[in-house]
Every structure is written in structure tokens, then in C-alpha cells.
N, C-alpha and C. Protein backbone atom coordinates (compact mmCIF):
# COMPACT_ATOMS: atom_id res chain seq x y z
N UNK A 1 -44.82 -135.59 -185.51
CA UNK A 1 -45.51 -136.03 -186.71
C UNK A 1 -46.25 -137.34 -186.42
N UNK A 2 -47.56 -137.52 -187.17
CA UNK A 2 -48.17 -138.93 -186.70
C UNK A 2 -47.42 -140.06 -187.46
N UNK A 3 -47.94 -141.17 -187.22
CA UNK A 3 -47.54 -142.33 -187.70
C UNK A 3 -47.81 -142.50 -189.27
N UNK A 4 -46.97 -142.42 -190.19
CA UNK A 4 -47.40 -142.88 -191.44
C UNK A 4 -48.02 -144.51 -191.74
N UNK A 5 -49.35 -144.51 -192.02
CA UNK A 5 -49.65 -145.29 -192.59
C UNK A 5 -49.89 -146.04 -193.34
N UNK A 6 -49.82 -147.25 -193.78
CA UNK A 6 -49.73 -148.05 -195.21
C UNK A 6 -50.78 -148.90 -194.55
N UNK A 7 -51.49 -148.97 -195.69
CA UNK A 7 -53.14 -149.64 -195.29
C UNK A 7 -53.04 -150.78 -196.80
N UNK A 8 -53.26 -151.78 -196.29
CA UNK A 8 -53.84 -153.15 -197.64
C UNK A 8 -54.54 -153.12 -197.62
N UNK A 9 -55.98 -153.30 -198.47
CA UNK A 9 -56.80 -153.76 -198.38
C UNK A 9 -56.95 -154.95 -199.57
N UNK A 10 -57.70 -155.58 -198.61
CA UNK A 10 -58.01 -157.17 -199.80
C UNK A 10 -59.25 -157.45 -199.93
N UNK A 11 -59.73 -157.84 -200.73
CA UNK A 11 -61.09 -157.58 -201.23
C UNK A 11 -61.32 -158.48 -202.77
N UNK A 12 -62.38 -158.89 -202.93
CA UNK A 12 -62.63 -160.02 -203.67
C UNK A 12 -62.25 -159.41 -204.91
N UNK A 13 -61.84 -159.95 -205.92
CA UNK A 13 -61.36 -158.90 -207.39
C UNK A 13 -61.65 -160.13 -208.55
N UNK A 14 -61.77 -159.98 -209.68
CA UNK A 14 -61.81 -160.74 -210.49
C UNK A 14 -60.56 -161.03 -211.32
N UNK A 15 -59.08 -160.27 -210.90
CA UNK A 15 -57.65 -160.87 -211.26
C UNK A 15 -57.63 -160.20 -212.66
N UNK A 16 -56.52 -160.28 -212.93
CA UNK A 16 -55.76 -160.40 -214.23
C UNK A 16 -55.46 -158.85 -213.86
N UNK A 17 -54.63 -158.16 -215.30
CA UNK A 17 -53.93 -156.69 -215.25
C UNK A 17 -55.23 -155.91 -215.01
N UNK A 18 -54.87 -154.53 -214.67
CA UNK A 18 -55.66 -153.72 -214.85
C UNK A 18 -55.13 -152.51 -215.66
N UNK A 19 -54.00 -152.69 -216.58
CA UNK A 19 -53.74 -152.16 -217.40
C UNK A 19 -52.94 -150.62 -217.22
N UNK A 20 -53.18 -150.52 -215.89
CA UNK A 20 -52.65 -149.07 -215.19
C UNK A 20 -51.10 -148.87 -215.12
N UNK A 21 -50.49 -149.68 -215.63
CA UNK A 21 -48.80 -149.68 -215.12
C UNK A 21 -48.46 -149.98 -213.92
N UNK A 22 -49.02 -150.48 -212.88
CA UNK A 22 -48.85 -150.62 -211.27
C UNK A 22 -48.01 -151.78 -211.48
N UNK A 23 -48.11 -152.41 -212.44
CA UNK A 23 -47.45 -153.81 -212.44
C UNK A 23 -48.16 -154.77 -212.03
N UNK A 24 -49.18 -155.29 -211.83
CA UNK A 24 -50.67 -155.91 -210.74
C UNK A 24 -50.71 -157.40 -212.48
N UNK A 25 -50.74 -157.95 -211.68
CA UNK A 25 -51.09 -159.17 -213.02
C UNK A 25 -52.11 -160.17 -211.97
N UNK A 26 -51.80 -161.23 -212.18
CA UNK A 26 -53.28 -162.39 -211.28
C UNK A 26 -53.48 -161.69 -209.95
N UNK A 27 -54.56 -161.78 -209.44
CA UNK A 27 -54.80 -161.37 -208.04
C UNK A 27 -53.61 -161.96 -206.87
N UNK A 28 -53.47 -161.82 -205.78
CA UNK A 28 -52.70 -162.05 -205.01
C UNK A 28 -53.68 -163.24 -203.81
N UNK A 29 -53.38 -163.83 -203.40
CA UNK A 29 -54.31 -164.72 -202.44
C UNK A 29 -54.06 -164.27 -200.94
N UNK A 30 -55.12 -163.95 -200.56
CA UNK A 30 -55.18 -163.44 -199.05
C UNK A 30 -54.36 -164.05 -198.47
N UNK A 31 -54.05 -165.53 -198.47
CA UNK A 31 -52.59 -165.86 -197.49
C UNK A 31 -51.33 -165.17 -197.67
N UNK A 32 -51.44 -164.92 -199.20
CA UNK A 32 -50.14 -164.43 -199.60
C UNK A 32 -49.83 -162.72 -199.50
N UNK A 33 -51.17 -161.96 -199.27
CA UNK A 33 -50.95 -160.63 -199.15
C UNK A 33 -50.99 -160.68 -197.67
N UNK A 34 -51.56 -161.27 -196.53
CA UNK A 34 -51.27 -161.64 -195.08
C UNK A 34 -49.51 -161.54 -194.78
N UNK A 35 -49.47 -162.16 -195.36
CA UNK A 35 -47.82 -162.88 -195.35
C UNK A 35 -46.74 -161.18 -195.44
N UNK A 36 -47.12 -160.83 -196.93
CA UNK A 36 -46.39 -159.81 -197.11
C UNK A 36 -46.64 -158.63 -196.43
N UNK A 37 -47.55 -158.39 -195.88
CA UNK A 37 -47.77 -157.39 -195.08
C UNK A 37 -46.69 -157.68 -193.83
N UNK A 38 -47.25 -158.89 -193.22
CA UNK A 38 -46.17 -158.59 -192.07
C UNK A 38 -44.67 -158.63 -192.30
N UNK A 39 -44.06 -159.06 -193.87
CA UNK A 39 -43.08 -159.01 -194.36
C UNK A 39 -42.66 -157.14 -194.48
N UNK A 40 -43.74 -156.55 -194.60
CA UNK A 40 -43.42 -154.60 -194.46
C UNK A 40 -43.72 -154.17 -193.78
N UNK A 41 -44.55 -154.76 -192.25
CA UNK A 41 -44.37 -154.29 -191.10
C UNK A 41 -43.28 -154.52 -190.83
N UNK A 42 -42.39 -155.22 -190.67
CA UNK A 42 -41.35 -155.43 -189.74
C UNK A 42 -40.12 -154.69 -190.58
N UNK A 43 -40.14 -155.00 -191.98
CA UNK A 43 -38.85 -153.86 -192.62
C UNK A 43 -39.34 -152.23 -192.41
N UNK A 44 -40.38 -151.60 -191.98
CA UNK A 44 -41.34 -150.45 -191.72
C UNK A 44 -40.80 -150.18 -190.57
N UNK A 45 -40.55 -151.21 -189.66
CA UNK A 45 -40.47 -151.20 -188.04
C UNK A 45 -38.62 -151.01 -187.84
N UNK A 46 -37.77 -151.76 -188.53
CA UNK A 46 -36.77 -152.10 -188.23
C UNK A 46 -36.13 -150.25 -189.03
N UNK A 47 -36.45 -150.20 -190.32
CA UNK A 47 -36.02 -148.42 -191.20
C UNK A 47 -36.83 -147.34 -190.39
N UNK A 48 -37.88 -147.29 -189.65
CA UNK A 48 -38.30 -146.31 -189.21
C UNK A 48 -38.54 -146.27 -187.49
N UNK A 49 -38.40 -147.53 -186.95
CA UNK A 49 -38.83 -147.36 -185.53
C UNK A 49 -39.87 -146.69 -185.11
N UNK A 50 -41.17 -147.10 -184.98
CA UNK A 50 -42.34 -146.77 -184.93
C UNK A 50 -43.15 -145.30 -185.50
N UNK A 51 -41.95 -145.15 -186.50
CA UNK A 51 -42.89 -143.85 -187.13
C UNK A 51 -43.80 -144.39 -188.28
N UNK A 52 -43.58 -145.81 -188.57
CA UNK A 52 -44.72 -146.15 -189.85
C UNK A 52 -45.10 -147.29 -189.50
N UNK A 53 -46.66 -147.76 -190.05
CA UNK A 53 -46.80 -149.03 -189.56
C UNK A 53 -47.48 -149.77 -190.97
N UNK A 54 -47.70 -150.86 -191.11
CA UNK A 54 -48.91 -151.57 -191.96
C UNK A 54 -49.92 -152.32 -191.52
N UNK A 55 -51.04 -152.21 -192.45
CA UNK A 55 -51.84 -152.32 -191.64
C UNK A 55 -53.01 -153.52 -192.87
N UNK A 56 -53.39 -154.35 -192.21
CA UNK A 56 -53.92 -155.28 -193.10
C UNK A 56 -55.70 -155.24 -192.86
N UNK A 57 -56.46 -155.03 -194.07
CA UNK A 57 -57.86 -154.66 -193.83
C UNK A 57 -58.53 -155.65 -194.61
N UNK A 58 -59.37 -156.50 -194.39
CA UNK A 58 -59.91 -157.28 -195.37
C UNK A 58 -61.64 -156.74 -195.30
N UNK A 59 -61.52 -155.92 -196.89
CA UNK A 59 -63.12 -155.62 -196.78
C UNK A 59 -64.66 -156.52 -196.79
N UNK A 60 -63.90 -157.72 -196.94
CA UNK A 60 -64.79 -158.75 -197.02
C UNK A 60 -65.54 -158.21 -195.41
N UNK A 61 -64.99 -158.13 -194.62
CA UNK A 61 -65.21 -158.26 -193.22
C UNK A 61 -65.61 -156.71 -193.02
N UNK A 62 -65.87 -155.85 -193.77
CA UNK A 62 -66.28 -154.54 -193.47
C UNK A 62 -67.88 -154.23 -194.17
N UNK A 63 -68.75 -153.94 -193.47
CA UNK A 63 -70.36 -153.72 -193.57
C UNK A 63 -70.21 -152.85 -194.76
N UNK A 64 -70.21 -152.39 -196.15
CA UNK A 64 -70.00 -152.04 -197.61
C UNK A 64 -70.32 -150.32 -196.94
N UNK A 65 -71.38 -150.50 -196.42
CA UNK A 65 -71.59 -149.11 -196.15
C UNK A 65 -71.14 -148.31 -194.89
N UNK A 66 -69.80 -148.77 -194.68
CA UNK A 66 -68.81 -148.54 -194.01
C UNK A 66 -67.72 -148.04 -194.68
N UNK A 67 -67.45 -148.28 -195.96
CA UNK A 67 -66.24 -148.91 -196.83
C UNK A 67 -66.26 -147.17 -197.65
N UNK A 68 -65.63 -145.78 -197.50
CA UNK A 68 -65.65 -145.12 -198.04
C UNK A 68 -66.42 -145.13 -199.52
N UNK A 69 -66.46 -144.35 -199.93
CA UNK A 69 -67.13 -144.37 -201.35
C UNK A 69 -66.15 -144.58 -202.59
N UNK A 70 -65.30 -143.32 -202.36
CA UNK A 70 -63.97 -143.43 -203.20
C UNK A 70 -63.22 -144.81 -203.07
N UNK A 71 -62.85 -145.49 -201.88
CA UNK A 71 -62.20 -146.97 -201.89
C UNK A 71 -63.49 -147.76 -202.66
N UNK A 72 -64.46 -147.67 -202.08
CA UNK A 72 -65.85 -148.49 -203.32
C UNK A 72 -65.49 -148.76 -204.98
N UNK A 73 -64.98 -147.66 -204.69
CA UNK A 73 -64.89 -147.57 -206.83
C UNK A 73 -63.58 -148.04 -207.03
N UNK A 74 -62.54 -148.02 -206.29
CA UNK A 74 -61.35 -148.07 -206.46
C UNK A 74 -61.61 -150.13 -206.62
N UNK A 75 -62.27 -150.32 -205.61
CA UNK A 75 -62.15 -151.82 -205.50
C UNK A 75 -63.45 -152.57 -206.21
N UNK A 76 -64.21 -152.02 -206.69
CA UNK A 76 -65.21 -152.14 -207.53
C UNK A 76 -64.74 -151.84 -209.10
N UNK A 77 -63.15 -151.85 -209.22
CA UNK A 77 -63.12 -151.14 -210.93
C UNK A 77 -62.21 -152.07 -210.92
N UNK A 78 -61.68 -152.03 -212.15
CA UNK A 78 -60.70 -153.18 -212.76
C UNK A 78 -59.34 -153.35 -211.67
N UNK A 79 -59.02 -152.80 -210.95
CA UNK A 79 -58.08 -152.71 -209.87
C UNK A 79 -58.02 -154.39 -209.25
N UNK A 80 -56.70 -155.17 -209.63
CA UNK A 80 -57.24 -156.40 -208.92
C UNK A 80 -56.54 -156.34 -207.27
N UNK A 81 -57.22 -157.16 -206.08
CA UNK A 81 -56.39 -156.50 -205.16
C UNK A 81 -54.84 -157.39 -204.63
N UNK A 82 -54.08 -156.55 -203.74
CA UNK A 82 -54.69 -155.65 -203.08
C UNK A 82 -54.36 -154.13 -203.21
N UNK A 83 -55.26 -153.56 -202.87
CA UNK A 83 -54.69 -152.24 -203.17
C UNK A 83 -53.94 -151.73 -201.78
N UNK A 84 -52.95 -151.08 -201.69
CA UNK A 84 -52.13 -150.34 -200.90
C UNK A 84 -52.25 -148.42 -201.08
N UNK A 85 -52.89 -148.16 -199.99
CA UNK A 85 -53.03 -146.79 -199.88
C UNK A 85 -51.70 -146.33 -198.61
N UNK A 86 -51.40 -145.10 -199.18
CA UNK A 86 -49.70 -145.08 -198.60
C UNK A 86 -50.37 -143.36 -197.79
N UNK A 87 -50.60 -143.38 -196.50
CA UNK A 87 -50.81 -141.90 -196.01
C UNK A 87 -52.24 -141.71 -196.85
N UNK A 88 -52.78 -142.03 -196.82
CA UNK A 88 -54.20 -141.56 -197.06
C UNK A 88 -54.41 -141.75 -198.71
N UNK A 89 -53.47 -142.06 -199.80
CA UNK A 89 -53.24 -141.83 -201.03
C UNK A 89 -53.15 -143.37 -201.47
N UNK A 90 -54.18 -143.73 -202.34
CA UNK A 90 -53.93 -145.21 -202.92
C UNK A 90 -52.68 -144.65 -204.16
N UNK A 91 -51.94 -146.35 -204.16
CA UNK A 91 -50.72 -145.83 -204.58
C UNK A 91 -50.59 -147.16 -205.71
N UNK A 92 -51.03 -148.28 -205.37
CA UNK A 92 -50.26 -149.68 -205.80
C UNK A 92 -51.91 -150.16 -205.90
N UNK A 93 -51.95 -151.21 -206.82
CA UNK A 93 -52.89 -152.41 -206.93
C UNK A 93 -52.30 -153.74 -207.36
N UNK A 94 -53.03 -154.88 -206.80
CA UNK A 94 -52.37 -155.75 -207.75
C UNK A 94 -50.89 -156.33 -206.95
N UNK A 95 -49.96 -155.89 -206.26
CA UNK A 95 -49.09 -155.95 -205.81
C UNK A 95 -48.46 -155.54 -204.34
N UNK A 96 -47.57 -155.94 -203.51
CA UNK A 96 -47.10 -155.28 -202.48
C UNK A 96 -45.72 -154.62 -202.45
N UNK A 97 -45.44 -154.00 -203.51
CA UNK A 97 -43.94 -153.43 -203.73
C UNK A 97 -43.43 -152.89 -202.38
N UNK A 98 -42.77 -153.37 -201.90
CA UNK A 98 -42.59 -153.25 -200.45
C UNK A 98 -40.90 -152.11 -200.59
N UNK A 99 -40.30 -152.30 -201.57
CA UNK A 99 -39.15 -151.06 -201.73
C UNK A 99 -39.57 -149.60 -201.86
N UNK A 100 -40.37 -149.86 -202.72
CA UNK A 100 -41.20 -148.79 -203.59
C UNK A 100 -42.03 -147.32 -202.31
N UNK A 101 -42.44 -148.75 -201.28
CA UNK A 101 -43.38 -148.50 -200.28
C UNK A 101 -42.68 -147.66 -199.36
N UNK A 102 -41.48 -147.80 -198.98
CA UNK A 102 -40.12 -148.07 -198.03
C UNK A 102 -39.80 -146.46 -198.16
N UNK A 103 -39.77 -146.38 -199.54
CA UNK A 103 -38.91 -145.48 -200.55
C UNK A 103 -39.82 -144.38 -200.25
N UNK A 104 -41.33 -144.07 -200.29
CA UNK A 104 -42.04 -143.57 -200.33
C UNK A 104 -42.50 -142.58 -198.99
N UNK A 105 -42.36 -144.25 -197.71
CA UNK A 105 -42.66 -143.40 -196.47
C UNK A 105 -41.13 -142.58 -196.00
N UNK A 106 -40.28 -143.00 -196.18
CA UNK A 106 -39.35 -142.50 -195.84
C UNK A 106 -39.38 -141.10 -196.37
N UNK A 107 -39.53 -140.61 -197.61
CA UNK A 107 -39.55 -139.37 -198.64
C UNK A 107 -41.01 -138.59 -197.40
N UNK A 108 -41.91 -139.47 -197.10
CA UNK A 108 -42.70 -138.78 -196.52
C UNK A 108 -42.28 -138.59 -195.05
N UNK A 109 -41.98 -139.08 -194.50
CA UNK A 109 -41.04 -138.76 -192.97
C UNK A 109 -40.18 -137.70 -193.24
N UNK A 110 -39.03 -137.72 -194.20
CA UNK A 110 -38.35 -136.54 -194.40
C UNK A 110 -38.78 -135.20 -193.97
């Protein structure tokens, strides 16, 4: 089986809820979604031993017309970031629920 992936992306947002239930309230600050990422690489690394990884993307740094279309709208709509796509599937905005995340790849490794 390949590597399950968990992808962040961070990307400029204008904050506050986006009303979706994700739980997402003020934006998160790129130091602080930096931080937590490698906070779920390494619990990713230590529960799965290289079957999952995370992966930190800052679209600031990606040419727009590079940037899928569907992620475009996702991060272009009230979504504040970052958003977390879990296996190809955006899942979370707003937050890095890192149990939730845990909980998820594992169900998908199964």
C-alpha cells in the first residue's frame, strides 16, 4: 500500500469561523501551523512507521496556476487556513486536529 498522506496547506485567509462545524475559529499563524505539523509528523511516524507522512505546503509559494482548481475554491471560500487534506480528501480547515487525523489514517491503513 502507498504512503498515506496528510497534506497542510497554508495560504493567506481572512480568519474568523467558517461556519462549517470543522471547529476553525481565528486563522492559525504559519509559525504555528509549521510547528504542528511537525508535531503529526512525528506522532504519524512513531503510530505508523513510515506508512504515513505530513506534509507542509505553503501556497503562497506555489505559481496559482499550479494550485489545482478544486483546492482554488476551497482556499478562495470562507475556509480559514489551514486546510488539511487527508489521502487526497480535504477533511479539516481552520485547525490541525491531530487525533482526529491519527484516527483517520489509521481507519485508512486498516
Amino acid at each position: 500500500m502507498a504512503k498515506v498522506k496528510v497534506e497542510i496547506y497554508d495560504y493567506p485567509s481572512s480568519g474568523g469561523g467558517c461556519g462549517c462545524g470543522c471547529g476553525g475559529g481565528a486563522a492559525m499563524t504559519t509559525a504555528a501551523i509549521k510547528k504542528q505539523v511537525g508535531e503529526l509528523q512525528q506522532q504519524l511516524e512513531e503510530k505508523f512507521a513510515g506508512q504515513a507522512e505530513a506534509v507542509y505546503i505553503d501556497l503562497r509559494a506555489v505559481p496559482r496556476n499550479q494550485v489545482p482548481s478544486e483546492l482554488r475554491a476551497l482556499t478562495n471560500g470562507p475556509y480559514p487556513a489551514p486546510l488539511v487534506v487527508v489521502d487526497g480528501t480535504p477533511r479539516y480547515a481552520g485547525d490541525i486536529p491531530c487525533e482526529e487525523i491519527i484516527k483517520e489514517v489509521g481507519n485508512i491503513l486498516a
